[in-house]
C-alpha atoms as a PDB file:
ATOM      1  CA  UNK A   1      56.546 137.557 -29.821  1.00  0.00           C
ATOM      2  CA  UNK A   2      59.458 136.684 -27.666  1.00  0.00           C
ATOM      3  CA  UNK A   3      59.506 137.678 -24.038  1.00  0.00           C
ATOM      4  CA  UNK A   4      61.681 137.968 -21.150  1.00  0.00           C
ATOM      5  CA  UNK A   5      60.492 135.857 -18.190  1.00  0.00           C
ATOM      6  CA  UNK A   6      60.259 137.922 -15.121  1.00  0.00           C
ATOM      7  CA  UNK A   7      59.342 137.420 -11.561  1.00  0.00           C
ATOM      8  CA  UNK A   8      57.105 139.439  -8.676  1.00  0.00           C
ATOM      9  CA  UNK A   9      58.919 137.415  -5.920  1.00  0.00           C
ATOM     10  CA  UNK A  10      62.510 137.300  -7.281  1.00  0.00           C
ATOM     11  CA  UNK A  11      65.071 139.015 -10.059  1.00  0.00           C
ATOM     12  CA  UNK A  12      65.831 136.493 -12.750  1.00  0.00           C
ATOM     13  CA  UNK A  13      68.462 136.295 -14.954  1.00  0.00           C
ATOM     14  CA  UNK A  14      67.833 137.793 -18.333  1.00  0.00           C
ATOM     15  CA  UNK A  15      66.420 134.572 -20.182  1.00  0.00           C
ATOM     16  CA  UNK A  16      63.056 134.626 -23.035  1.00  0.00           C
ATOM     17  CA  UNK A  17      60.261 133.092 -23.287  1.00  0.00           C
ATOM     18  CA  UNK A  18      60.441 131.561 -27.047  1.00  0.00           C
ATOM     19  CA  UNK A  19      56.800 130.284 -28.865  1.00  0.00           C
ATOM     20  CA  UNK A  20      57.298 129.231 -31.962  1.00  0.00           C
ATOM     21  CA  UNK A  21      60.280 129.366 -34.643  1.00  0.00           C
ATOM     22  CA  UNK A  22      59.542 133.296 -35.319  1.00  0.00           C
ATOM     23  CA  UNK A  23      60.503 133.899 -32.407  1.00  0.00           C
ATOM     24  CA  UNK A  24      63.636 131.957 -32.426  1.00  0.00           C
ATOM     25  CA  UNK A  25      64.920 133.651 -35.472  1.00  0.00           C
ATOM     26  CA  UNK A  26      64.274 137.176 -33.630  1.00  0.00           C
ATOM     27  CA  UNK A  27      66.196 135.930 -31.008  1.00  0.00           C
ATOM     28  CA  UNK A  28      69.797 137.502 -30.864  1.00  0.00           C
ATOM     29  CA  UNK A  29      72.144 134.996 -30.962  1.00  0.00           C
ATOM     30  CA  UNK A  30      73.523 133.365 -27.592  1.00  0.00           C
ATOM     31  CA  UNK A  31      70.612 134.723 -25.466  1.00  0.00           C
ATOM     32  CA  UNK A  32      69.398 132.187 -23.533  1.00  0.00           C
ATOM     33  CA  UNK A  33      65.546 130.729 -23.997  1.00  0.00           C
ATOM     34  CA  UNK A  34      63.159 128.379 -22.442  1.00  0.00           C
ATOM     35  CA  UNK A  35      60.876 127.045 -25.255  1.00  0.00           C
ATOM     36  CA  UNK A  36      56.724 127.351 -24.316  1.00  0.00           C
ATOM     37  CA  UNK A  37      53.825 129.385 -24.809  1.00  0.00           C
ATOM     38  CA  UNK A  38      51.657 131.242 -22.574  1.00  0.00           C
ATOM     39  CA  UNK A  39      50.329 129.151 -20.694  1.00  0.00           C
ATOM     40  CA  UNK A  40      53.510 127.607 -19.595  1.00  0.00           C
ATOM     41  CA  UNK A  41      54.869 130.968 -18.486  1.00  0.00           C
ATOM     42  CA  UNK A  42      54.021 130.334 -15.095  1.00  0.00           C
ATOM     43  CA  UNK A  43      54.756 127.118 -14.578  1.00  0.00           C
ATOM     44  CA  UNK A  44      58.108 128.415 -16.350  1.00  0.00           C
ATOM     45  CA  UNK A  45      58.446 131.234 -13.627  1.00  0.00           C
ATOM     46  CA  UNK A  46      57.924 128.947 -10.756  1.00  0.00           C
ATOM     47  CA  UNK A  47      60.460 126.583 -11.868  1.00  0.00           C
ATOM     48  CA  UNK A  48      63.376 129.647 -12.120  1.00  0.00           C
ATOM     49  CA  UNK A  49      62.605 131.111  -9.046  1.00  0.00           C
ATOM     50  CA  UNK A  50      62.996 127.573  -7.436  1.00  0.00           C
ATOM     51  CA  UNK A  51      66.254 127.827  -8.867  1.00  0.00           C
ATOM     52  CA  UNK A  52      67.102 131.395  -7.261  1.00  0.00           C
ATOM     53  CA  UNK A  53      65.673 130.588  -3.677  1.00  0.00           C
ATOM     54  CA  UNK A  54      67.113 126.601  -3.415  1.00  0.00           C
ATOM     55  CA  UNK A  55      70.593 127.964  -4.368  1.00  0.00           C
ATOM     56  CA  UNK A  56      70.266 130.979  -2.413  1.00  0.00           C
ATOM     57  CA  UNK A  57      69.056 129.043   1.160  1.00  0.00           C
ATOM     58  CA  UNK A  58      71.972 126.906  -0.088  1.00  0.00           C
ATOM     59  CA  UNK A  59      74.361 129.944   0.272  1.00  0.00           C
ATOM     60  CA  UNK A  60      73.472 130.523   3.618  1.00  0.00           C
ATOM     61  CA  UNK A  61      75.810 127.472   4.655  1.00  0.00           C
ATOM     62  CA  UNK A  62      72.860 126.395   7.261  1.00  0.00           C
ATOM     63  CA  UNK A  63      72.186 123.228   7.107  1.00  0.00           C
ATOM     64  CA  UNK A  64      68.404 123.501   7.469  1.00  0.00           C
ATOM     65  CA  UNK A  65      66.148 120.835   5.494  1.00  0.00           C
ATOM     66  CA  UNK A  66      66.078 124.149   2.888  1.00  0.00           C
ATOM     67  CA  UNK A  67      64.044 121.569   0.469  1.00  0.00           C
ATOM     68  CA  UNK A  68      61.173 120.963   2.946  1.00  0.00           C
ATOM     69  CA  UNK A  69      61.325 125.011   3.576  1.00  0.00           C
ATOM     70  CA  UNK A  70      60.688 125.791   0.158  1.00  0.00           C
ATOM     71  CA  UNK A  71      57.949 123.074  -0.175  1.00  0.00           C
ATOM     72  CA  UNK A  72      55.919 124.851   2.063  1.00  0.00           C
ATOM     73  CA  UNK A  73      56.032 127.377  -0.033  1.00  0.00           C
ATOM     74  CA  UNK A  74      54.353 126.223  -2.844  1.00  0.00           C
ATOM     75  CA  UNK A  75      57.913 125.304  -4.668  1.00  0.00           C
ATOM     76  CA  UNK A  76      57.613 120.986  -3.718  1.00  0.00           C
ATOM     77  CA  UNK A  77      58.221 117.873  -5.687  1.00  0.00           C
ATOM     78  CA  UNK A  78      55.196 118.783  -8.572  1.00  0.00           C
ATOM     79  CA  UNK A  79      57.362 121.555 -10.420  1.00  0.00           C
ATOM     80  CA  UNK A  80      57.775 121.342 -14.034  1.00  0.00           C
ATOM     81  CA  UNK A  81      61.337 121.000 -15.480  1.00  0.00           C
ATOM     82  CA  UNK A  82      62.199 122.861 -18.759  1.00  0.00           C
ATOM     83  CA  UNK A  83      65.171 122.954 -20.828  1.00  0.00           C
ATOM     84  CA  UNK A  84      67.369 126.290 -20.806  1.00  0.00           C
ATOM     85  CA  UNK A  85      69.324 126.620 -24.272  1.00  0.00           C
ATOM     86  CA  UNK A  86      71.171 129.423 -25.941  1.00  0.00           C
ATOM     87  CA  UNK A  87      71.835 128.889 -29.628  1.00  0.00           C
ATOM     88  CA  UNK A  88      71.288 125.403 -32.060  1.00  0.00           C
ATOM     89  CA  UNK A  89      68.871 124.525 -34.762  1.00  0.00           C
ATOM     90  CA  UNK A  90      64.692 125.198 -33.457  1.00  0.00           C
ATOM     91  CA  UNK A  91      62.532 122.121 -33.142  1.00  0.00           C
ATOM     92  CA  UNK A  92      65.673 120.217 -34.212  1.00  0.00           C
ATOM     93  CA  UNK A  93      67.614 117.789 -32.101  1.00  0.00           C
ATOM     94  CA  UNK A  94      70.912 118.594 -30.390  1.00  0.00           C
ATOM     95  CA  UNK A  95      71.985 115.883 -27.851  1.00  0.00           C
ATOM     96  CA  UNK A  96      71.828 118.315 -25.265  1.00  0.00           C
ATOM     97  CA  UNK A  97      74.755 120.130 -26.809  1.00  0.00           C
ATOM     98  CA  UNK A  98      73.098 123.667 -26.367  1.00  0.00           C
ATOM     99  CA  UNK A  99      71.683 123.096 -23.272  1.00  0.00           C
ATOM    100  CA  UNK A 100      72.776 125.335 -20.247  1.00  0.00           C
ATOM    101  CA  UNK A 101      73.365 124.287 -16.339  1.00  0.00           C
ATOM    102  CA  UNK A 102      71.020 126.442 -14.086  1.00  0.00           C
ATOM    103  CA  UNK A 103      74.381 127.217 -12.546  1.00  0.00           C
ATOM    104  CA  UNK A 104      75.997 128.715 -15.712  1.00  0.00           C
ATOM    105  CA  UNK A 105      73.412 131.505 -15.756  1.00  0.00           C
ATOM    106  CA  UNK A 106      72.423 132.114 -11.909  1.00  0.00           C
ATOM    107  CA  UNK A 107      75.189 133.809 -10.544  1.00  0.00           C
ATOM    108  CA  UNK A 108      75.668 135.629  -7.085  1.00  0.00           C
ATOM    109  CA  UNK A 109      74.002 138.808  -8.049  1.00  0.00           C
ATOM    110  CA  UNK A 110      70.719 136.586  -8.271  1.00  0.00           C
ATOM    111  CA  UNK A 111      70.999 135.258  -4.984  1.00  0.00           C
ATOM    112  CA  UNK A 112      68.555 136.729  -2.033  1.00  0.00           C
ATOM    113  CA  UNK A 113      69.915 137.277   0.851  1.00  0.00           C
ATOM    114  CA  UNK A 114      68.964 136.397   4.447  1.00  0.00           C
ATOM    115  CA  UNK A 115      66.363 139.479   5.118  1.00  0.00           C
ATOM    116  CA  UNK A 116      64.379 138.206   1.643  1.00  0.00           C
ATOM    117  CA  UNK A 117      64.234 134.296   2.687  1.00  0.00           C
ATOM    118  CA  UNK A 118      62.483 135.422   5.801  1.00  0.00           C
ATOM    119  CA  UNK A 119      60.210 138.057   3.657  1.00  0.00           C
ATOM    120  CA  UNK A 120      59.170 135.068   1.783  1.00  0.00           C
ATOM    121  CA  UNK A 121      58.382 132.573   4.675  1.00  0.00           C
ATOM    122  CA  UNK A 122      61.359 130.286   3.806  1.00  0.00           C
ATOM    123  CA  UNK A 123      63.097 130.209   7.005  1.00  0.00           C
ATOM    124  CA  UNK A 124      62.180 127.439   9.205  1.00  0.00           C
ATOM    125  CA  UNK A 125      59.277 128.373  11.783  1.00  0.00           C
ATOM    126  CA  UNK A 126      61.813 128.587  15.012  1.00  0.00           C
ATOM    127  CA  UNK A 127      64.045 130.559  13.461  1.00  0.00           C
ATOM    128  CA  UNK A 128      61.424 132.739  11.909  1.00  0.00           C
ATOM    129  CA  UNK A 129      59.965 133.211  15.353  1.00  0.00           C
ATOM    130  CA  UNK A 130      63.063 134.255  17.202  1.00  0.00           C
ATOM    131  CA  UNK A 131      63.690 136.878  14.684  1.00  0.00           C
ATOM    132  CA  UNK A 132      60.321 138.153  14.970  1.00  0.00           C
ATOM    133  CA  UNK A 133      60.584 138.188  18.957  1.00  0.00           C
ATOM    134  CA  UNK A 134      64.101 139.470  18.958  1.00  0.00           C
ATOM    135  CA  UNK A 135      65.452 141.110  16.054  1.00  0.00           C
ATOM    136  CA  UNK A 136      65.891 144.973  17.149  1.00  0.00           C
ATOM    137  CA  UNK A 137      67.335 147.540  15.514  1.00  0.00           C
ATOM    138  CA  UNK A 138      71.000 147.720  16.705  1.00  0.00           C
ATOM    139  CA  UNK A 139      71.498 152.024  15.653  1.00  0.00           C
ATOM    140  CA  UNK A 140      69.630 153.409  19.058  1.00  0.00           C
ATOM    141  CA  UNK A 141      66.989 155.054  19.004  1.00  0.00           C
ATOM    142  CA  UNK A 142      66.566 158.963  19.590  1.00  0.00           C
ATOM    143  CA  UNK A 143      63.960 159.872  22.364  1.00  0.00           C
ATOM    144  CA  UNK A 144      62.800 163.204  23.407  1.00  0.00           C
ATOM    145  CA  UNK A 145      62.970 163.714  27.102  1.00  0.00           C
ATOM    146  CA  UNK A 146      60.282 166.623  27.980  1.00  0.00           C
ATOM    147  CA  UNK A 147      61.971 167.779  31.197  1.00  0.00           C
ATOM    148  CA  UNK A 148      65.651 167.394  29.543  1.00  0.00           C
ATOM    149  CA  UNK A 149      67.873 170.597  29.628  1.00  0.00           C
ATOM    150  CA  UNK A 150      68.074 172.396  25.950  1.00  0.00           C
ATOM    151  CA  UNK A 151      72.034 173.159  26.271  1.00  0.00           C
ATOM    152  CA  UNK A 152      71.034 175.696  23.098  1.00  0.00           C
ATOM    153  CA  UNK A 153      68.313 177.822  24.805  1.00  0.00           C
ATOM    154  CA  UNK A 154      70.167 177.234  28.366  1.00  0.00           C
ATOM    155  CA  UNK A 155      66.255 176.403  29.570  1.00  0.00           C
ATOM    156  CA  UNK A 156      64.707 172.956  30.920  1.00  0.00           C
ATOM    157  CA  UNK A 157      62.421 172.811  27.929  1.00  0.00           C
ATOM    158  CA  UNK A 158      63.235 169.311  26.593  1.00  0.00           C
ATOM    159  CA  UNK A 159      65.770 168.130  24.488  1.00  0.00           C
ATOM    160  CA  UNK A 160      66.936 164.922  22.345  1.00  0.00           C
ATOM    161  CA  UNK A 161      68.665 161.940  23.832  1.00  0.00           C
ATOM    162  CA  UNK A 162      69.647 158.137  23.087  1.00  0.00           C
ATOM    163  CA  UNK A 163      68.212 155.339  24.255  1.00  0.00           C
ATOM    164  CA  UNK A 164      70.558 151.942  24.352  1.00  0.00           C
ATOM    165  CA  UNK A 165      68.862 148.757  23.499  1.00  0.00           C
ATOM    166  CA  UNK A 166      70.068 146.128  25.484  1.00  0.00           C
ATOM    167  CA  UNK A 167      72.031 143.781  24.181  1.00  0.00           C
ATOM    168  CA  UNK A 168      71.364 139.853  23.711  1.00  0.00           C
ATOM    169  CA  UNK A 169      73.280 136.775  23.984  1.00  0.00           C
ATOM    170  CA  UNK A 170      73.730 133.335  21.973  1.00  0.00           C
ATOM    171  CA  UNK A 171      74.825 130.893  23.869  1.00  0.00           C
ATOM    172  CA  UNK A 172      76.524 127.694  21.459  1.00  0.00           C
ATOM    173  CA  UNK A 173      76.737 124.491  23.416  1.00  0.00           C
ATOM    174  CA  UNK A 174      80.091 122.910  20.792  1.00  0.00           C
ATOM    175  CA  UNK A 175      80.274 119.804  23.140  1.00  0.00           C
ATOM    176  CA  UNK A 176      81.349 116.606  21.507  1.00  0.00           C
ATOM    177  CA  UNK A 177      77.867 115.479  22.900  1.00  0.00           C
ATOM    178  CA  UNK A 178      76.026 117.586  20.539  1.00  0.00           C
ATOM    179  CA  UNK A 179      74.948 116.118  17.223  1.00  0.00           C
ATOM    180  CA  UNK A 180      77.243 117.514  14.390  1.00  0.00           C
ATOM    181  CA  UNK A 181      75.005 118.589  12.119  1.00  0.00           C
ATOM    182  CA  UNK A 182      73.860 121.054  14.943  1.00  0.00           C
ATOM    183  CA  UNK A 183      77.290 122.066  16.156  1.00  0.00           C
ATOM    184  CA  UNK A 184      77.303 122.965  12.119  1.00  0.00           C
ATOM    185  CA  UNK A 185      74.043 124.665  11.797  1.00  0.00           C
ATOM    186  CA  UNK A 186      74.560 126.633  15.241  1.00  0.00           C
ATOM    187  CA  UNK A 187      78.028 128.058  14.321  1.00  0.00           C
ATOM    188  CA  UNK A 188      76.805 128.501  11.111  1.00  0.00           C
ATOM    189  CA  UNK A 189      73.947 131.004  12.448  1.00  0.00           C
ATOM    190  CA  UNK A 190      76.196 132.419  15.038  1.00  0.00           C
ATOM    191  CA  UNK A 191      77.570 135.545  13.182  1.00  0.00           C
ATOM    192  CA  UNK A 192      74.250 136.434  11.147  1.00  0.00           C
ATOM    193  CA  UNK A 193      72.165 136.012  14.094  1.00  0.00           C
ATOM    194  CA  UNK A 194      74.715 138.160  16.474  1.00  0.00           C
ATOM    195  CA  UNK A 195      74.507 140.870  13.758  1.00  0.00           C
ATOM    196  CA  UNK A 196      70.628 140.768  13.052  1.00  0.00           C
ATOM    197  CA  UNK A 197      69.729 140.290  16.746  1.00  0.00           C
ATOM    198  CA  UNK A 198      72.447 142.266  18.387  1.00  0.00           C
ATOM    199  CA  UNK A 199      74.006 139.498  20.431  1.00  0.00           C
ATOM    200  CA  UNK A 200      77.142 138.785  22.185  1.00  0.00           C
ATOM    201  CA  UNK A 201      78.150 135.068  22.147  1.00  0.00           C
ATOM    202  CA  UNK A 202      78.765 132.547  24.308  1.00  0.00           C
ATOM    203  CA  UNK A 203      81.267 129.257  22.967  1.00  0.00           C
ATOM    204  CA  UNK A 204      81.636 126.672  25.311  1.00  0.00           C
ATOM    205  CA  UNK A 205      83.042 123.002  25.387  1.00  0.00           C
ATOM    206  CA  UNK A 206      86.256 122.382  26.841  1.00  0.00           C
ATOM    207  CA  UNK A 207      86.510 125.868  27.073  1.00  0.00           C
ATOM    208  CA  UNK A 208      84.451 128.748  27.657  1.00  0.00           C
ATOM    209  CA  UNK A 209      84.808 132.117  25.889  1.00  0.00           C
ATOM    210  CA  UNK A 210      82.186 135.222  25.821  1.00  0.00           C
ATOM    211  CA  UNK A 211      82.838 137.271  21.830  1.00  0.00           C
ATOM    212  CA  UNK A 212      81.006 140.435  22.420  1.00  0.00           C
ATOM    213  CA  UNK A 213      79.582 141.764  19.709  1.00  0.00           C
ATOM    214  CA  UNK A 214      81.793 144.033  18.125  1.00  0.00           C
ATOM    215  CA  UNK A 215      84.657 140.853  17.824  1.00  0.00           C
ATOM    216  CA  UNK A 216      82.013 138.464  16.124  1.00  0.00           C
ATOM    217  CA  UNK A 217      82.341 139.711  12.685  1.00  0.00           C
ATOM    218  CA  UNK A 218      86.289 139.243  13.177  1.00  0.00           C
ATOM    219  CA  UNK A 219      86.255 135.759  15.004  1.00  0.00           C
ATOM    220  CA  UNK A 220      86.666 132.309  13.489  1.00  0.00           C
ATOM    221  CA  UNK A 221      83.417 130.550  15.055  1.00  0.00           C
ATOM    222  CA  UNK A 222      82.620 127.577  12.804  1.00  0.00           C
ATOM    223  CA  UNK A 223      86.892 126.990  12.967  1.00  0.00           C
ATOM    224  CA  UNK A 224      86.801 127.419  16.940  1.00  0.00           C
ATOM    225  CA  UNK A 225      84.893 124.259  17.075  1.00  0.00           C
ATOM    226  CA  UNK A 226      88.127 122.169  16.151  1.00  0.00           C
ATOM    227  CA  UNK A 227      89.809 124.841  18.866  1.00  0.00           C
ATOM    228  CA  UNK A 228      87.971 124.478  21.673  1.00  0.00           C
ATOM    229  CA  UNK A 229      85.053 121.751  20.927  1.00  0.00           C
ATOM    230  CA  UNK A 230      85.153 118.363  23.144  1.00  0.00           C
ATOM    231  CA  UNK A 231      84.280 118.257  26.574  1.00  0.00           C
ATOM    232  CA  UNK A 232      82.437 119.777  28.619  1.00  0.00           C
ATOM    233  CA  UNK A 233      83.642 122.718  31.605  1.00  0.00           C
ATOM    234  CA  UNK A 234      82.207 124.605  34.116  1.00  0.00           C
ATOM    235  CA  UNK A 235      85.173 126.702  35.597  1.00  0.00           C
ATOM    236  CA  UNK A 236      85.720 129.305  32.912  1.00  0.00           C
ATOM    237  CA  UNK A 237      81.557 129.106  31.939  1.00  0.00           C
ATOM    238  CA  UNK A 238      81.339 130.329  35.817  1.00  0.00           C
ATOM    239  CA  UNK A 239      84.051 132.796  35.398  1.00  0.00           C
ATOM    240  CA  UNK A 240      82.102 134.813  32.560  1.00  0.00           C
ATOM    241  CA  UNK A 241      79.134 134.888  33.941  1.00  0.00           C
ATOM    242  CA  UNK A 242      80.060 136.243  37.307  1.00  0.00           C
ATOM    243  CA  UNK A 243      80.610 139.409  35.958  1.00  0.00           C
ATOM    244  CA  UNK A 244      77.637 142.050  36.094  1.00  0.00           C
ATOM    245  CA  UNK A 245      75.702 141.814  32.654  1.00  0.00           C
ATOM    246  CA  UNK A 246      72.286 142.584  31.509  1.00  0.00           C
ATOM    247  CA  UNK A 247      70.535 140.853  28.936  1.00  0.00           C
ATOM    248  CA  UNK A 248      67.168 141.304  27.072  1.00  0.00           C
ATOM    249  CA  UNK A 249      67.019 137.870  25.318  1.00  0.00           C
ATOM    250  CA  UNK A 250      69.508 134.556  25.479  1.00  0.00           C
ATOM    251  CA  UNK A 251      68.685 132.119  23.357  1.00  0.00           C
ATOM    252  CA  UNK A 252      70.967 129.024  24.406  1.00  0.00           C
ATOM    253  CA  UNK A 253      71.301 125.729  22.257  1.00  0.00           C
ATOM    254  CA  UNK A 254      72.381 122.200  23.889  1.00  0.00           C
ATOM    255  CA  UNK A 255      71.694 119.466  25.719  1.00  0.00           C
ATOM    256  CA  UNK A 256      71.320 118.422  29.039  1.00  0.00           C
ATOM    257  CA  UNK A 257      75.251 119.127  29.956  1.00  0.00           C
ATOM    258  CA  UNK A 258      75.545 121.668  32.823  1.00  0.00           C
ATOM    259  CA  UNK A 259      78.298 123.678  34.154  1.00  0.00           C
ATOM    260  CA  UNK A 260      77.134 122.553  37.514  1.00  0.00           C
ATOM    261  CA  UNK A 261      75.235 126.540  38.255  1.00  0.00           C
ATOM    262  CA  UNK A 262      71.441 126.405  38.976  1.00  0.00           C
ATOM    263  CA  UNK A 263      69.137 129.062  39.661  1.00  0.00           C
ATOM    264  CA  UNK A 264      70.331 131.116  42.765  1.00  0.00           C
ATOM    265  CA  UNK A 265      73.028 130.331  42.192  1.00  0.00           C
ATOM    266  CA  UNK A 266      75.719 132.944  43.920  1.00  0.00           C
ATOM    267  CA  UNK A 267      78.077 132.577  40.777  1.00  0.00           C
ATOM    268  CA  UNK A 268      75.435 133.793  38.395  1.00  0.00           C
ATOM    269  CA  UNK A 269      75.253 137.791  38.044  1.00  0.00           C
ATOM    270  CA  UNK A 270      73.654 137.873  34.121  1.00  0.00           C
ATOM    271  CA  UNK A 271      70.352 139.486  34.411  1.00  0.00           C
ATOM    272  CA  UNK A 272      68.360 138.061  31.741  1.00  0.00           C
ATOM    273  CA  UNK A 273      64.786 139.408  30.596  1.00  0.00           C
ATOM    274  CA  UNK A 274      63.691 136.590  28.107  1.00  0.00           C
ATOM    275  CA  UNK A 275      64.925 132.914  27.661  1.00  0.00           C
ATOM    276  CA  UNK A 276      64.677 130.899  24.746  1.00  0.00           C
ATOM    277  CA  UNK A 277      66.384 127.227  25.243  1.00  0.00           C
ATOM    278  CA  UNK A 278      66.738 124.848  22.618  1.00  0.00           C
ATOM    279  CA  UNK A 279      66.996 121.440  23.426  1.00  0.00           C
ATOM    280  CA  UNK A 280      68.667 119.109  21.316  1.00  0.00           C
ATOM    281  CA  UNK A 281      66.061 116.381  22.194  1.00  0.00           C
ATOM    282  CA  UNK A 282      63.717 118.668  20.686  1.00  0.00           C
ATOM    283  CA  UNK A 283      60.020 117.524  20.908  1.00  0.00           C
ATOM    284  CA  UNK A 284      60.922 114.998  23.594  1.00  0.00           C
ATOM    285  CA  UNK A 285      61.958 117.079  26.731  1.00  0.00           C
ATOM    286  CA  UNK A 286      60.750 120.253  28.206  1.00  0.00           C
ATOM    287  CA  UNK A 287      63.911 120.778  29.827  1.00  0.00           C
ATOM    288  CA  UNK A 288      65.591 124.090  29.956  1.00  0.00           C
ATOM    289  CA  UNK A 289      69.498 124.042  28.417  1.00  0.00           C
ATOM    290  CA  UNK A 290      72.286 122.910  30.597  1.00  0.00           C
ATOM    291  CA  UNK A 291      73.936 126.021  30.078  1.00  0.00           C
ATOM    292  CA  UNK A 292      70.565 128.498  30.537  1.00  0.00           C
ATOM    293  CA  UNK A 293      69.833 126.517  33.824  1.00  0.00           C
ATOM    294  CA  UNK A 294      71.341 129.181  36.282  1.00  0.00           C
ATOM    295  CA  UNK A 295      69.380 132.149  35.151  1.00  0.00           C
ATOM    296  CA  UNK A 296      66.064 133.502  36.460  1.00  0.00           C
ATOM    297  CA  UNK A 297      64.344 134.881  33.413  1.00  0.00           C
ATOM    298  CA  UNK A 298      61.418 137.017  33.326  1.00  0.00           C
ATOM    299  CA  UNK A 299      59.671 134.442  31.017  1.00  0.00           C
ATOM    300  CA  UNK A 300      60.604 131.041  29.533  1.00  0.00           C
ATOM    301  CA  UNK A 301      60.363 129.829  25.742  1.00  0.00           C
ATOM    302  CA  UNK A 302      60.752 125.881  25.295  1.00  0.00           C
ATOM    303  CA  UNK A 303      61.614 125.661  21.131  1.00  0.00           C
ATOM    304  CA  UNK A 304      60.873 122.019  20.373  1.00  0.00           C
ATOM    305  CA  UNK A 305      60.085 121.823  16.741  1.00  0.00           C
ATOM    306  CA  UNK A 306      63.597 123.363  15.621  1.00  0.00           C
ATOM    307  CA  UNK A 307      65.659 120.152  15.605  1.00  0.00           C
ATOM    308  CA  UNK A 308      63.634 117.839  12.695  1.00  0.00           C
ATOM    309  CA  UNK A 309      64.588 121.389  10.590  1.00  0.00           C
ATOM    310  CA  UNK A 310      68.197 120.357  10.182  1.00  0.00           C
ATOM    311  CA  UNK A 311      70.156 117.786   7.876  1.00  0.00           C
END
């Protein structure tokens, strides 16, 4: 009996299970079929939802080791390839000339999307962690304030109000001194983790520039690197962050490159709750960020295992 192949973890695309040459004849012509029996079928499984997670971490446009990711997983170098056809002669041979591309039948509407990588432990562990620690929930929340005035009853009985999350802050280090396939991954990230942790952002190499949040969706950030990239300043970096901000969490990625402000320093007026600096020399310094140096955090977070992640 022929039968779709479906998955717990992921949608496939519609393709069938086919045993024998019964099944091939009830086949409708130009549906496409993996040919197995039963206890293939999850062997079969694994190897199409491979297909729908590699392509969709590929999507992403981070350039993450995505292949080590999903080996964790259970999805590593061991999985079983099988052919996908649609039409041709069963049992008989073709030359490949019915065989299908995975990407000929695993379109976008396949793809899983950033929320359902990190549902299914793909994302690398830093990342993972930050969104844990972070991620908040931008809509505010309603909170009922038990000596509020009730504007309907005219009485101090309670009533509704909003409270505003604070905001966070992603601070890109685009430096010429920064490994490229960082300045890639980090400008990459910049707009999905701005939207999923609330964050303004901070671009600096030969020039500074704070996005706030609202402008991130409508700002170039991977092309400002060819903009503004290079060197490295401190004058318009000192500028932004004299002004009178508040911050729950920055999470700054660079090097050791400093806009010449340290802690106490009189410049600095960004009150930050939580610090999370990530080093490009990963493993092999405990140093804070250039960049994160002149705030006085609440608590510290070294990330050292994030930079053997990327390609």
């Amino acid at each position: 009996m022929i039968q779709q192949i479906t998955s717990k973890k992921v949608e496939l695309p519609v393709i069938f299970l086919v045993e024998n040459e019964e099944d091939f004849k009830q086949l409708p012509k130009g549906l496409p079929y993996i040919i197995g029996n039963q206890s293939e079928l999850p062997f079969i499984t694994i190897f199409l939802e491979f297909q729908v997670l590699y392509r969709s971490c590929m999507k992403t446009l981070i350039p993450v080791k995505w292949l080590e990711c999903l080996s964790k997983i259970g999805y590593g170098n061991n999985i079983r390839k099988y052919e996908l056809k649609s039409g041709g002669v069963y049992g008989a041979g073709d030359n490949g000339r019915y065989l299908l591309k995975e990407e000929d039948f695993m379109t976008d509407q396949y793809l899983v999307d950033f929320d359902k990588l990190s549902e299914l432990k793909i994302l690398p562990v830093w990342l993972e962690d930050l969104k844990a620690s972070i991620e908040t929930n931008i809509i505010d929340e309603v909170m009922f304030d038990p000596t509020g005035f009730n504007k309907q009853l005219g009485m101090n009985i309670g009533s509704a109000g909003l409270k505003h999350n604070l905001k966070n802050l992603l601070i890109l280090d685009i430096s010429s001194s920064m490994p490229k396939s960082v300045v890639l991954t980090i400008t990459n990230l910049a707009k999905l983790m701005s939207k999923k942790f609330y964050a303004d952002v901070i671009l600096t190499g030969r020039r500074s520039y704070l996005i706030d949040y609202e402008e991130v969706p409508n700002t170039d950030i991977v092309g400002a690197v060819s903009s503004y990239g290079g060197g490295n300043e401190g004058d318009m970096y000192k500028e932004i962050v004299k002004q009178s901000k508040e911050y729950g969490t920055v999470i700054s990625f660079g090097d050791n490159d400093c806009p010449g402000i340290e802690k106490g320093d009189k410049n600095m007026n960004f009150k930050v709750h939580t610090l999370y600096s990530l080093h490009t020399e990963g493993n092999r310094t405990s140093n804070i960020t250039g960049y994160a140096r002149g705030f006085d955090p609440v608590e510290t977070f070294v990330v050292k295992d994030w930079i053997s992640t990327i390609q």
